[in-house]
C-alpha atoms as a PDB file:
ATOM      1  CA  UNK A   1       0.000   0.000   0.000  1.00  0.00           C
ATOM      2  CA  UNK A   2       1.150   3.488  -0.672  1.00  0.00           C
ATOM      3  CA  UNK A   3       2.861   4.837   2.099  1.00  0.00           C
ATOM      4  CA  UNK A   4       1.563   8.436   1.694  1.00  0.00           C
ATOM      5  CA  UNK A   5      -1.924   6.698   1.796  1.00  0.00           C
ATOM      6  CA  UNK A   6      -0.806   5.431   4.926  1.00  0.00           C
ATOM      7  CA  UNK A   7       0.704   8.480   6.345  1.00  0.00           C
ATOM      8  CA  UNK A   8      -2.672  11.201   5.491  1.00  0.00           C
ATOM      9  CA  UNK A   9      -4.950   8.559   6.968  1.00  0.00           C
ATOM     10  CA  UNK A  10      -2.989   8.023   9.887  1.00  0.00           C
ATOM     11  CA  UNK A  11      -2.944  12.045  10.154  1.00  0.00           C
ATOM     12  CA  UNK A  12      -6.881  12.444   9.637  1.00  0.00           C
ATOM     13  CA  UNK A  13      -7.622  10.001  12.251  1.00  0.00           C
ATOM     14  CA  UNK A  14      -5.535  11.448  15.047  1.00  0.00           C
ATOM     15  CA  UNK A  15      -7.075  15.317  14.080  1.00  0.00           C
ATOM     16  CA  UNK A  16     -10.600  14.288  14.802  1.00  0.00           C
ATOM     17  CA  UNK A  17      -9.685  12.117  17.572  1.00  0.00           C
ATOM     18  CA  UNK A  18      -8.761  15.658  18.856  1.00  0.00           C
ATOM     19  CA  UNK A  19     -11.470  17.614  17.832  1.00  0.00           C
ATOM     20  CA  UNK A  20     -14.044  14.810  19.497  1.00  0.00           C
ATOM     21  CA  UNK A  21     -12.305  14.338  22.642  1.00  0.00           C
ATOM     22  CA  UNK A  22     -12.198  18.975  22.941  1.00  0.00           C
ATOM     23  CA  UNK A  23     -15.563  18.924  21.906  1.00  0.00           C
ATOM     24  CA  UNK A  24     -16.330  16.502  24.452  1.00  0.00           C
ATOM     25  CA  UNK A  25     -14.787  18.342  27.465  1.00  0.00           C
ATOM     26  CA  UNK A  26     -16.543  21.178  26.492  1.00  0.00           C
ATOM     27  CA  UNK A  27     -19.929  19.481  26.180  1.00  0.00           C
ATOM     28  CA  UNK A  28     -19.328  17.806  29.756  1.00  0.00           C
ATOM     29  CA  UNK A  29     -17.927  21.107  31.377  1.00  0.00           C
ATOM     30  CA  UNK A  30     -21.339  23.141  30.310  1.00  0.00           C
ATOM     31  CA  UNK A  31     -23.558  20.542  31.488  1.00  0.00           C
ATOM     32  CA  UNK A  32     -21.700  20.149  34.673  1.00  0.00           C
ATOM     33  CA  UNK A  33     -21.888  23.902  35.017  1.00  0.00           C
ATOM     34  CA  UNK A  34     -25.550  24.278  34.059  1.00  0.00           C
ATOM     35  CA  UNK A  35     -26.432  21.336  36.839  1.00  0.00           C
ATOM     36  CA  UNK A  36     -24.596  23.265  39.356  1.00  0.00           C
ATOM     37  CA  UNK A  37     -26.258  26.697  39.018  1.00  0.00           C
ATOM     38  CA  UNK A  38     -30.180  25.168  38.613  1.00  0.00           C
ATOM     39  CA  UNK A  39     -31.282  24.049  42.039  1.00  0.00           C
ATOM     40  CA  UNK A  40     -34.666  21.768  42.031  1.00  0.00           C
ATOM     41  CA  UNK A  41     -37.426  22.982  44.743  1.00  0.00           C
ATOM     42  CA  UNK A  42     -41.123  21.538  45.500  1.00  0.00           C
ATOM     43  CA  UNK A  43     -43.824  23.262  44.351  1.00  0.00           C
ATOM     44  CA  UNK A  44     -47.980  22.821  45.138  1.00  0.00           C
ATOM     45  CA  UNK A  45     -49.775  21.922  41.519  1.00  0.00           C
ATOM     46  CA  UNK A  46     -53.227  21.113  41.213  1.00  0.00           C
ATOM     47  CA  UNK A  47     -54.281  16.979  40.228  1.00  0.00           C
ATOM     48  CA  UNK A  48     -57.135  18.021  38.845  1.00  0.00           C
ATOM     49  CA  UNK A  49     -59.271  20.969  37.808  1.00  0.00           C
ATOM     50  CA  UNK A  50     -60.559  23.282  41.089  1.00  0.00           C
ATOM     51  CA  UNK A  51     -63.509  25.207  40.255  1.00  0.00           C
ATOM     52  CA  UNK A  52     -64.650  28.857  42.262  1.00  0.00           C
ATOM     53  CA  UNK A  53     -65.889  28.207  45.554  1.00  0.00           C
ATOM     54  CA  UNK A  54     -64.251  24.750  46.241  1.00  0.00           C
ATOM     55  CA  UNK A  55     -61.846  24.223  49.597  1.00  0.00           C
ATOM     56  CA  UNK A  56     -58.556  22.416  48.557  1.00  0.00           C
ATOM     57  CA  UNK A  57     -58.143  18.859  49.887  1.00  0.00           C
ATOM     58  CA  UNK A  58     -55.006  17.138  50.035  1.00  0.00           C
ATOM     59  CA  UNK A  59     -56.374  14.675  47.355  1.00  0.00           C
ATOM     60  CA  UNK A  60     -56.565  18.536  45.194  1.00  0.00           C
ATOM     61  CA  UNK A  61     -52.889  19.355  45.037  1.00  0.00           C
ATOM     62  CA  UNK A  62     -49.304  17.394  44.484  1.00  0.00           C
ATOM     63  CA  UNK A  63     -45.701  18.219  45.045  1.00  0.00           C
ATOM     64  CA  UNK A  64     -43.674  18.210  41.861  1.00  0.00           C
ATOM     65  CA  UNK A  65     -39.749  19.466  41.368  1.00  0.00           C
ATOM     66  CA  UNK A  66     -38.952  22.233  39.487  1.00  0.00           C
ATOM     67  CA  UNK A  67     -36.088  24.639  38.995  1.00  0.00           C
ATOM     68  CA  UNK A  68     -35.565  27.276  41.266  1.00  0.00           C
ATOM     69  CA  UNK A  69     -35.479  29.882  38.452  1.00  0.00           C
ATOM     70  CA  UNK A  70     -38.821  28.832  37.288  1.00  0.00           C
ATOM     71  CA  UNK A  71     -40.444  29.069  40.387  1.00  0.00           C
ATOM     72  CA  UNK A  72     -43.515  31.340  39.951  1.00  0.00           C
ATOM     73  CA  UNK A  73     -44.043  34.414  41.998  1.00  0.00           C
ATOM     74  CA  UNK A  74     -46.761  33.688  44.627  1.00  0.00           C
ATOM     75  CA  UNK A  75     -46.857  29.674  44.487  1.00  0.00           C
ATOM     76  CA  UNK A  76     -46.408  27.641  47.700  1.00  0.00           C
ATOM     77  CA  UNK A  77     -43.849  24.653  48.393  1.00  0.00           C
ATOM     78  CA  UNK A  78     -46.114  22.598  51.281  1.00  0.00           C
ATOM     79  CA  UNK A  79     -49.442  21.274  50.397  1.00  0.00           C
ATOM     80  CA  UNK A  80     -49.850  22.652  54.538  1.00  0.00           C
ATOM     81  CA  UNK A  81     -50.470  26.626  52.728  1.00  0.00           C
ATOM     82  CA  UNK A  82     -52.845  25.734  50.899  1.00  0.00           C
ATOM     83  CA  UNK A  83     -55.019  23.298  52.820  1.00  0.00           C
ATOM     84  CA  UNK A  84     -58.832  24.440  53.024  1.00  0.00           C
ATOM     85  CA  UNK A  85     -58.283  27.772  51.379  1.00  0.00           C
ATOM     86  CA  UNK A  86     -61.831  28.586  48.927  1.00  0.00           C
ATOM     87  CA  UNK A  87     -60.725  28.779  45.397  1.00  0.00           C
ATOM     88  CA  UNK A  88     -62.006  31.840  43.819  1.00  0.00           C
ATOM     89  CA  UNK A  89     -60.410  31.957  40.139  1.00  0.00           C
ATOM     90  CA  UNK A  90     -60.053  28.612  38.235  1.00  0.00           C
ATOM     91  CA  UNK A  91     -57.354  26.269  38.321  1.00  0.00           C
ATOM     92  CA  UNK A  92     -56.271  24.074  35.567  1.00  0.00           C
ATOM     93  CA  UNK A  93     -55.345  20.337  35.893  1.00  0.00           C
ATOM     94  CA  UNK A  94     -51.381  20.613  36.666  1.00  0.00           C
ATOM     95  CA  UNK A  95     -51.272  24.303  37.480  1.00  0.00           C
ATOM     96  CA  UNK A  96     -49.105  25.369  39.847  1.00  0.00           C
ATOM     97  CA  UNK A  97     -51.747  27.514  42.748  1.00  0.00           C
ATOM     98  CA  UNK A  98     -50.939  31.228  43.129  1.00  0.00           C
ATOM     99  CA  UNK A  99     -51.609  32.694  45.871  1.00  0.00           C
ATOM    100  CA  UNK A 100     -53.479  35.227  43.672  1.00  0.00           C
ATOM    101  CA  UNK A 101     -56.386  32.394  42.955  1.00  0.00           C
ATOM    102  CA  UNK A 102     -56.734  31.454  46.924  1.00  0.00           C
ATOM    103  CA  UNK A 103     -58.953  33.586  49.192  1.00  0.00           C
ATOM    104  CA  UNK A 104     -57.795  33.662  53.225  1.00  0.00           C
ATOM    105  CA  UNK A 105     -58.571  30.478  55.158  1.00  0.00           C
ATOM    106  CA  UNK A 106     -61.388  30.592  57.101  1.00  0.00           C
ATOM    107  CA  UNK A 107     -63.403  33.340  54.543  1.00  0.00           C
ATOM    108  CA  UNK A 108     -66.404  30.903  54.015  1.00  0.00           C
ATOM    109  CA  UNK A 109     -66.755  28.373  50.755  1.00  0.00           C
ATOM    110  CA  UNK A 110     -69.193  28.839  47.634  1.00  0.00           C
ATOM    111  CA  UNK A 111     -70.285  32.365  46.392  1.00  0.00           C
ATOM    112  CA  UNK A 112     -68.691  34.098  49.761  1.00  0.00           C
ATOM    113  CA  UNK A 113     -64.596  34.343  49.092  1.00  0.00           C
ATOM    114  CA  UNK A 114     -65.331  36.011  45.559  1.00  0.00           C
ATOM    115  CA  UNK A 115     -67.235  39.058  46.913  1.00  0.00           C
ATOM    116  CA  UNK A 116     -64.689  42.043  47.516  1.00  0.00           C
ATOM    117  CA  UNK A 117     -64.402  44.107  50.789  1.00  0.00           C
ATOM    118  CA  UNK A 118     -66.768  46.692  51.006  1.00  0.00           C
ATOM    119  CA  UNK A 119     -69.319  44.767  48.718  1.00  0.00           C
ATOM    120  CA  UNK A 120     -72.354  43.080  49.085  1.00  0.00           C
ATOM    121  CA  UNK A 121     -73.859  39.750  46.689  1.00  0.00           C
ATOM    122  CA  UNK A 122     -77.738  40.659  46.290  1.00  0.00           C
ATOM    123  CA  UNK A 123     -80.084  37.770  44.975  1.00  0.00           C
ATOM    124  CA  UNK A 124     -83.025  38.904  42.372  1.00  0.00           C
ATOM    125  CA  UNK A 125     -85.813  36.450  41.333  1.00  0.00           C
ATOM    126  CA  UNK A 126     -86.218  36.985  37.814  1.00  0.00           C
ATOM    127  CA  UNK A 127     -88.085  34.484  35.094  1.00  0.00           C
ATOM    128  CA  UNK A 128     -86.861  33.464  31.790  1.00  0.00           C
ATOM    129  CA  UNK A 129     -87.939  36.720  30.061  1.00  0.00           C
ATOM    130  CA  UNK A 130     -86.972  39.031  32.514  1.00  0.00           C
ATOM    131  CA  UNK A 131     -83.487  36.860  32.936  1.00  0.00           C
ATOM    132  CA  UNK A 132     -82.921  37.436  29.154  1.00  0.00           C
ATOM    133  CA  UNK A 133     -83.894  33.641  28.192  1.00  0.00           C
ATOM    134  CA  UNK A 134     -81.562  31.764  30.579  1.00  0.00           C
ATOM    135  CA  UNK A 135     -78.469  33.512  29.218  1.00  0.00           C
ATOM    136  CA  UNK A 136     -77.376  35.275  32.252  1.00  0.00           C
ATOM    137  CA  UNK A 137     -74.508  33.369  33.041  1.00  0.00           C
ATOM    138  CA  UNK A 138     -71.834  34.321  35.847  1.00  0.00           C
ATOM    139  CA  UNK A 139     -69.221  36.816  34.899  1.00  0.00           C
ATOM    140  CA  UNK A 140     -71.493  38.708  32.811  1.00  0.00           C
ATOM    141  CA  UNK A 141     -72.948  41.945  32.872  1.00  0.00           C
ATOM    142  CA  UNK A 142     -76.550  43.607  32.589  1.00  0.00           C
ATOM    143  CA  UNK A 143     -78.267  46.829  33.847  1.00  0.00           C
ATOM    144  CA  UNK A 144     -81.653  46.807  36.061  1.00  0.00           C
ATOM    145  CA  UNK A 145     -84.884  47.715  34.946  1.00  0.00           C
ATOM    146  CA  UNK A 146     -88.001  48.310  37.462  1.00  0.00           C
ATOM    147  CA  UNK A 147     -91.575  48.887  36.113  1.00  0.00           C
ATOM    148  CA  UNK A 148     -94.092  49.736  38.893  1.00  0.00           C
ATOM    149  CA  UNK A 149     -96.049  53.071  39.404  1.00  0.00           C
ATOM    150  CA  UNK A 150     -94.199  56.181  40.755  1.00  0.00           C
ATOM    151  CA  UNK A 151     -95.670  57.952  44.013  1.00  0.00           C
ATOM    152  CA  UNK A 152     -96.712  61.415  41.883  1.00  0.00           C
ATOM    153  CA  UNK A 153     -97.039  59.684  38.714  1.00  0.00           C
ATOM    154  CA  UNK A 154    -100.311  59.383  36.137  1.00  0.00           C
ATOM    155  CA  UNK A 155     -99.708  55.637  35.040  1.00  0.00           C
ATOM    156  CA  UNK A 156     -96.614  52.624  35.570  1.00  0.00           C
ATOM    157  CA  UNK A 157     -93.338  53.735  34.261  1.00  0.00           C
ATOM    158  CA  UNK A 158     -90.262  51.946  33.882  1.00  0.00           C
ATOM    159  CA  UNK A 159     -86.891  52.817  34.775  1.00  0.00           C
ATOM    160  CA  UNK A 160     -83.597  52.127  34.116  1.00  0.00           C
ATOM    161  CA  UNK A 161     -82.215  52.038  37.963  1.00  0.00           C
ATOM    162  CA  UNK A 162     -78.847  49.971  37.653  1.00  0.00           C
ATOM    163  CA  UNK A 163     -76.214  49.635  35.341  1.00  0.00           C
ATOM    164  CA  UNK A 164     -73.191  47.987  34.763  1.00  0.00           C
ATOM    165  CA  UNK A 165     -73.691  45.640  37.484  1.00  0.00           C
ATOM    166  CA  UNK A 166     -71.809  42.053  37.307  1.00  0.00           C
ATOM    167  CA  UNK A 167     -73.329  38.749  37.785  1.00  0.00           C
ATOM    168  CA  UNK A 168     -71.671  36.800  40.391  1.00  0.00           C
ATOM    169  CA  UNK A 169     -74.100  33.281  40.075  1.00  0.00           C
ATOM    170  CA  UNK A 170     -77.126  32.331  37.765  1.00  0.00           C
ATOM    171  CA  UNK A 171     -79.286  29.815  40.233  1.00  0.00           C
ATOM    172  CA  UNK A 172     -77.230  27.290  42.163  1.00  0.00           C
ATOM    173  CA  UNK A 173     -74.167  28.234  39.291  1.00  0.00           C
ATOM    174  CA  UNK A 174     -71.249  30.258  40.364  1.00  0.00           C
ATOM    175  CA  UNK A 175     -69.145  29.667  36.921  1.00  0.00           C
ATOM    176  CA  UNK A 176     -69.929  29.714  33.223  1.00  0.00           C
ATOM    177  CA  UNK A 177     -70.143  26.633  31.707  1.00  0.00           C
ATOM    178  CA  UNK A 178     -67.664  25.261  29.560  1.00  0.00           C
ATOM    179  CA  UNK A 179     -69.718  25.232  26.211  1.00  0.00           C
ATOM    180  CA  UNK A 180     -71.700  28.647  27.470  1.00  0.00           C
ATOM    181  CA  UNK A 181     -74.882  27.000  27.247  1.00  0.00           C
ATOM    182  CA  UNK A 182     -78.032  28.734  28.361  1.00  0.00           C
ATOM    183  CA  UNK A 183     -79.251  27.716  31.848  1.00  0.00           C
ATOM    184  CA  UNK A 184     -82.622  28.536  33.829  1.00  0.00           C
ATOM    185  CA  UNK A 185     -82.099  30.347  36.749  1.00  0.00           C
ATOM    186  CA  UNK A 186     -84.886  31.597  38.783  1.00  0.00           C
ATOM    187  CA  UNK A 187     -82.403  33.798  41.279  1.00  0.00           C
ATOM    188  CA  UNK A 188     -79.638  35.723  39.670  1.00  0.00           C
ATOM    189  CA  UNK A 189     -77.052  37.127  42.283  1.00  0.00           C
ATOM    190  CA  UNK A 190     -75.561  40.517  41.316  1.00  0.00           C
ATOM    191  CA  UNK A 191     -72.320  42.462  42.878  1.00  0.00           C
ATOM    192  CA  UNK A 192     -73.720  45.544  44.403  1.00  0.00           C
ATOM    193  CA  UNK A 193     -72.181  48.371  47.037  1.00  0.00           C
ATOM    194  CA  UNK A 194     -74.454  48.649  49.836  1.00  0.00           C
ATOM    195  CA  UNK A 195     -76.132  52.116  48.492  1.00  0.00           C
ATOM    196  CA  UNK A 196     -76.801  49.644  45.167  1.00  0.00           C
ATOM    197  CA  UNK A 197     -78.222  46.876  47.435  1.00  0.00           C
ATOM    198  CA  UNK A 198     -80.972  48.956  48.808  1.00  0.00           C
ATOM    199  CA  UNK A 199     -82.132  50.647  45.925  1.00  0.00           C
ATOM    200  CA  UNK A 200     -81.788  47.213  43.928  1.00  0.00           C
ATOM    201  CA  UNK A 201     -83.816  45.235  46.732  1.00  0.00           C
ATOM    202  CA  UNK A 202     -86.265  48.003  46.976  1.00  0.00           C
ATOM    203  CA  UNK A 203     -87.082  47.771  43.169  1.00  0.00           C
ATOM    204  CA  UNK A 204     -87.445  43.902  43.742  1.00  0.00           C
ATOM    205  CA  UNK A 205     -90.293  44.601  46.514  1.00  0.00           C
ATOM    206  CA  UNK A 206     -91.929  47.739  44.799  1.00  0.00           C
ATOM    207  CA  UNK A 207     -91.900  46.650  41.134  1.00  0.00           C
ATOM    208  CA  UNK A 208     -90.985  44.488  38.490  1.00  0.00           C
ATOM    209  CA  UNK A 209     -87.570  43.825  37.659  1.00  0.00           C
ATOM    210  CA  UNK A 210     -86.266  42.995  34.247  1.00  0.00           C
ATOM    211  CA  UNK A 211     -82.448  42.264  33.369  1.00  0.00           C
ATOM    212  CA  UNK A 212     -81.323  43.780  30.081  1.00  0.00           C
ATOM    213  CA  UNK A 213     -77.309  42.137  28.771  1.00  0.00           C
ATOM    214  CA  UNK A 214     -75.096  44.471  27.836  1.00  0.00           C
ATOM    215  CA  UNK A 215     -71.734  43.962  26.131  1.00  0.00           C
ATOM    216  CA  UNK A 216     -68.954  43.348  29.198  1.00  0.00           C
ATOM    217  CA  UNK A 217     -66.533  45.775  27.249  1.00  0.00           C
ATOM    218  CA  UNK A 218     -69.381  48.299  27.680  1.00  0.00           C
ATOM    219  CA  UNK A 219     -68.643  49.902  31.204  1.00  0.00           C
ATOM    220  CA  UNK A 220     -70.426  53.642  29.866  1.00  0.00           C
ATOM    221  CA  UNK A 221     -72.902  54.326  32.153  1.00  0.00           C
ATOM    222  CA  UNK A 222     -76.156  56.477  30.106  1.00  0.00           C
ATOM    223  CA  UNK A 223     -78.555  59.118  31.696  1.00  0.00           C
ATOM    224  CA  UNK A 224     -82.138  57.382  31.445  1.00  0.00           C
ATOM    225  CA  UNK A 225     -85.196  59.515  31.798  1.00  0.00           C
ATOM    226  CA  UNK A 226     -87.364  56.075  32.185  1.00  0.00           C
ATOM    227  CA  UNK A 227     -90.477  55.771  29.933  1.00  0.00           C
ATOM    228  CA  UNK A 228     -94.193  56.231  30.553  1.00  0.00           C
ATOM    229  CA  UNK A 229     -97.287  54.007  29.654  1.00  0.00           C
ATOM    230  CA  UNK A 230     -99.033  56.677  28.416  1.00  0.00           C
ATOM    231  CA  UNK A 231     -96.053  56.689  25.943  1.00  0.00           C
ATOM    232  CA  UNK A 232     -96.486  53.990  24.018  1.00  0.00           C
ATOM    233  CA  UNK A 233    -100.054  55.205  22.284  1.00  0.00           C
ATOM    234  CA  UNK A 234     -98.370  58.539  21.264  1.00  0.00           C
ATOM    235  CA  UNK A 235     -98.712  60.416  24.249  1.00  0.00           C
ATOM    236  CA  UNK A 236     -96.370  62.690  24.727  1.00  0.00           C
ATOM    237  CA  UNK A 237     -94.871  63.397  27.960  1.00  0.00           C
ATOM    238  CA  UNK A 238     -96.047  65.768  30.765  1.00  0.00           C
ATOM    239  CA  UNK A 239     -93.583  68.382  31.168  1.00  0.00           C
ATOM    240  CA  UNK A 240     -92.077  68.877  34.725  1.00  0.00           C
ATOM    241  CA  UNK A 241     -93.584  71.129  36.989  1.00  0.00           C
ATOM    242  CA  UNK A 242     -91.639  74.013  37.006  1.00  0.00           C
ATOM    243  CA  UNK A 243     -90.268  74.246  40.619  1.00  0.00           C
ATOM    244  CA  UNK A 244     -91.895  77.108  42.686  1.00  0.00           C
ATOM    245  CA  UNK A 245     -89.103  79.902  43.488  1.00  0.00           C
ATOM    246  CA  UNK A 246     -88.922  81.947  46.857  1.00  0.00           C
ATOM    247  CA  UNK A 247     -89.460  85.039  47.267  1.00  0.00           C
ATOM    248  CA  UNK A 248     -86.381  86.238  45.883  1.00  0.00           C
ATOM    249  CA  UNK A 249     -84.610  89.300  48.200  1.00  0.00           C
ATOM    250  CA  UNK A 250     -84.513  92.693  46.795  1.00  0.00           C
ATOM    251  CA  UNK A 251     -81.205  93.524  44.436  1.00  0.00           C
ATOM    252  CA  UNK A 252     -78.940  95.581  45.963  1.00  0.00           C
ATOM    253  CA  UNK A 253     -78.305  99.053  43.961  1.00  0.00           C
ATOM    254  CA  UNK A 254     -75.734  99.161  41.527  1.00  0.00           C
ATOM    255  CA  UNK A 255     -72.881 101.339  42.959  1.00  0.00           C
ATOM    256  CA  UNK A 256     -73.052 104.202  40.870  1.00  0.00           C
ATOM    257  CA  UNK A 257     -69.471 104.967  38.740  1.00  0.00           C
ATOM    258  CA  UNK A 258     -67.692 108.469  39.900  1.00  0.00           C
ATOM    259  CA  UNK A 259     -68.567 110.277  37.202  1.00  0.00           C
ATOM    260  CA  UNK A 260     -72.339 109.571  37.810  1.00  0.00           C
ATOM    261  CA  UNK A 261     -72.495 110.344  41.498  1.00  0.00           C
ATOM    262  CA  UNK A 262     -74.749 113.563  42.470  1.00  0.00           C
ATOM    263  CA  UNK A 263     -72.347 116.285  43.932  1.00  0.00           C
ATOM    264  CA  UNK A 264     -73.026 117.340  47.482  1.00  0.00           C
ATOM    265  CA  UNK A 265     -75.087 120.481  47.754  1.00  0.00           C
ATOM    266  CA  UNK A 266     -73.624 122.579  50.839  1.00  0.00           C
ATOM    267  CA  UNK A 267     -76.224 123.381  53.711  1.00  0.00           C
ATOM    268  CA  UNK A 268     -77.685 127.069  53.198  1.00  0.00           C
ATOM    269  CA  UNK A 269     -75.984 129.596  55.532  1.00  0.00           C
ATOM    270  CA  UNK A 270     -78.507 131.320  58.322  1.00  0.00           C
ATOM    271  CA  UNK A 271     -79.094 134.835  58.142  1.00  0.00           C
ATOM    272  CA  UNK A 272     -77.060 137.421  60.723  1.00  0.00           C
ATOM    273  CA  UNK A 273     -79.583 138.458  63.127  1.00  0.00           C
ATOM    274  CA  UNK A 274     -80.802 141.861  62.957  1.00  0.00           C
ATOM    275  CA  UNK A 275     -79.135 144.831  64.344  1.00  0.00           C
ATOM    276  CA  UNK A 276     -80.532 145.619  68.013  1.00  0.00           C
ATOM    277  CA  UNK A 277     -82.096 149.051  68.487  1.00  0.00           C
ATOM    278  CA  UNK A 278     -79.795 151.639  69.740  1.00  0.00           C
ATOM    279  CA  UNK A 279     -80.759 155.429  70.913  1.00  0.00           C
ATOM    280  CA  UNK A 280     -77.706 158.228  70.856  1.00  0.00           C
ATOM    281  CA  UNK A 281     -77.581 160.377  73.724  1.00  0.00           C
ATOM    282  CA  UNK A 282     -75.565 163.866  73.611  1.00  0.00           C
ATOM    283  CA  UNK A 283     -74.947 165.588  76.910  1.00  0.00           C
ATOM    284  CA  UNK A 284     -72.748 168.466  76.139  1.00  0.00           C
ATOM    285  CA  UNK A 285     -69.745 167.740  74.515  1.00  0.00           C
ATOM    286  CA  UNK A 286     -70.380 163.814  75.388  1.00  0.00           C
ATOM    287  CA  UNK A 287     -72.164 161.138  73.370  1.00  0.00           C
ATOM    288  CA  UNK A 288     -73.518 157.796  74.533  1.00  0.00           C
ATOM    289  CA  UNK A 289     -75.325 154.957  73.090  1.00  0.00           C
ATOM    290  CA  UNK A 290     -77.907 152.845  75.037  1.00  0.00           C
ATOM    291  CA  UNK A 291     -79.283 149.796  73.238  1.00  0.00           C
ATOM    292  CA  UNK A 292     -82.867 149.198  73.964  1.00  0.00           C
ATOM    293  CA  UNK A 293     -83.256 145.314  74.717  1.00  0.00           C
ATOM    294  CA  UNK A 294     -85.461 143.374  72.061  1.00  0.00           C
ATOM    295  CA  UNK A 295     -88.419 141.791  73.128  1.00  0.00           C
ATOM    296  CA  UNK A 296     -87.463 138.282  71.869  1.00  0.00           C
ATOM    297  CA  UNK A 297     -85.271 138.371  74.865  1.00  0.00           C
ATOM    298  CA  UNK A 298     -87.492 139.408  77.265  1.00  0.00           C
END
């Protein structure tokens, strides 16, 4: 065989043998390295899907490993944190839980952990027409109409009294269902602030309440003058009694300008008083005056 054959294989061989055994080092060093740095820590997932309203068991939630870098912000590492805490947003089958979907321990279970501080849940019976056909579903929103007869008024009226308010449960139903499907329920509970709860539970006792479903980008909020019956056979509506003013006080004077005040007239200046009567006397070479006393001064 030809030695130069010989001699370039022999050459070729021992240059990758190189090459491999460099790239290998390098290979081993970075996944050492990598291993090093990543440290593994528990973390609380869910075994199955947890609805709104449900209390976590320990047959709920799992501990799995995951790297410390990929630890979410606000998830727990002992099934202990998160024993018997209400669920009050949904949790997906293998989801790590958040604090963020968890209300407190001890806040109540169903419909109660998803009402904020400072509000109040109000239940309104409502049929399928006036609960728009069954499609209320929770999460939505609708404004509140009453029909009943006002205190001063001719004839029924109805009013728009609500709006914008959100629908916490539809029935027995605290979440949507998966395919949206329409659902009777006879009691829809609304989110209200406790000025809202009285007026809405006032209409419910006074009137007749219908829910109209709005659009849940829609947050405006329209000025409603509320309709008549009289209005719907052409009648048109009574004007408002003007309201009856007081008796108005008096306008002061406009302060007149400078220029158009009247000048001062000076008081008239009293007369001297007459000259007394006087009678000249001549005795010889002298001269005298006596002045005979007025009778005023008598």
């Amino acid at each position: 065989m030809d030695r130069r054959f010989l001699t370039v294989l022999g050459v070729s061989l021992v240059f990758s043998l190189i090459v491999t055994t460099v790239f290998y080092q390098m290979s081993a060093h970075g996944g050492t390295k990598k291993g090093e740095s990543t440290d593994q820590k528990d973390i609380v997932e869910a075994i199955k899907p947890l609805g709104v309203g449900v209390a976590i068991k320990p047959t709920d939630v799992k501990i799995v490993k995951i790297s410390a870098e990929a630890f979410p912000k606000g998830a727990f590492s002992k099934v202990e944190e998160v024993l018997d805490r209400p669920v009050i947003s949904n949790i997906l089958e293998d989801e790590p839980v958040l604090d963020g979907r968890l209300a407190a321990k001890g806040s109540g279970l169903g419909l109660a952990p998803t009402i904020p501080v400072g509000m109040r849940a109000v239940a309104v019976h409502v049929n399928d027409v006036a609960g728009v056909a069954g499609f209320v579903l929770p999460g939505m929103y609708v404004d509140v109409l009453v029909t009943g007869h006002p205190p001063n008024g001719d004839s029924e009226m109805t009013n728009t009294c609500l709006q914008n308010m959100l629908v916490l449960s539809a029935g027995q139903v605290i979440q949507p269902d998966a395919r949206g499907q329409a659902m009777p329920a006879p009691l829809v509970t609304l989110l209200a602030d406790p000025q809202q709860a009285e007026l809405l539970t006032l209409a419910n006792s006074e009137g007749h309440i219908q829910l109209v479903l709005r659009n849940s980008s829609d947050k405006s909020v329209e000025k409603i003058d509320g309709r008549f019956v009289t209005e719907l056979y052409g009648a048109q509506r009574k004007p408002a009694p003007a309201p009856t003013a007081a008796a108005a006080p008096k306008p002061r004077p406009k302060p007149l300008e400078a220029a158009e005040r009247p000048v001062p007239v000076p008081p008239p200046v009293a007369a001297p008083p007459p000259p007394p009567d006087q009678i000249v006397v001549i005795r010889g070479s002298t001269r005298t005056v006596e002045v005979i006393p007025s009778r005023a001064n008598e």
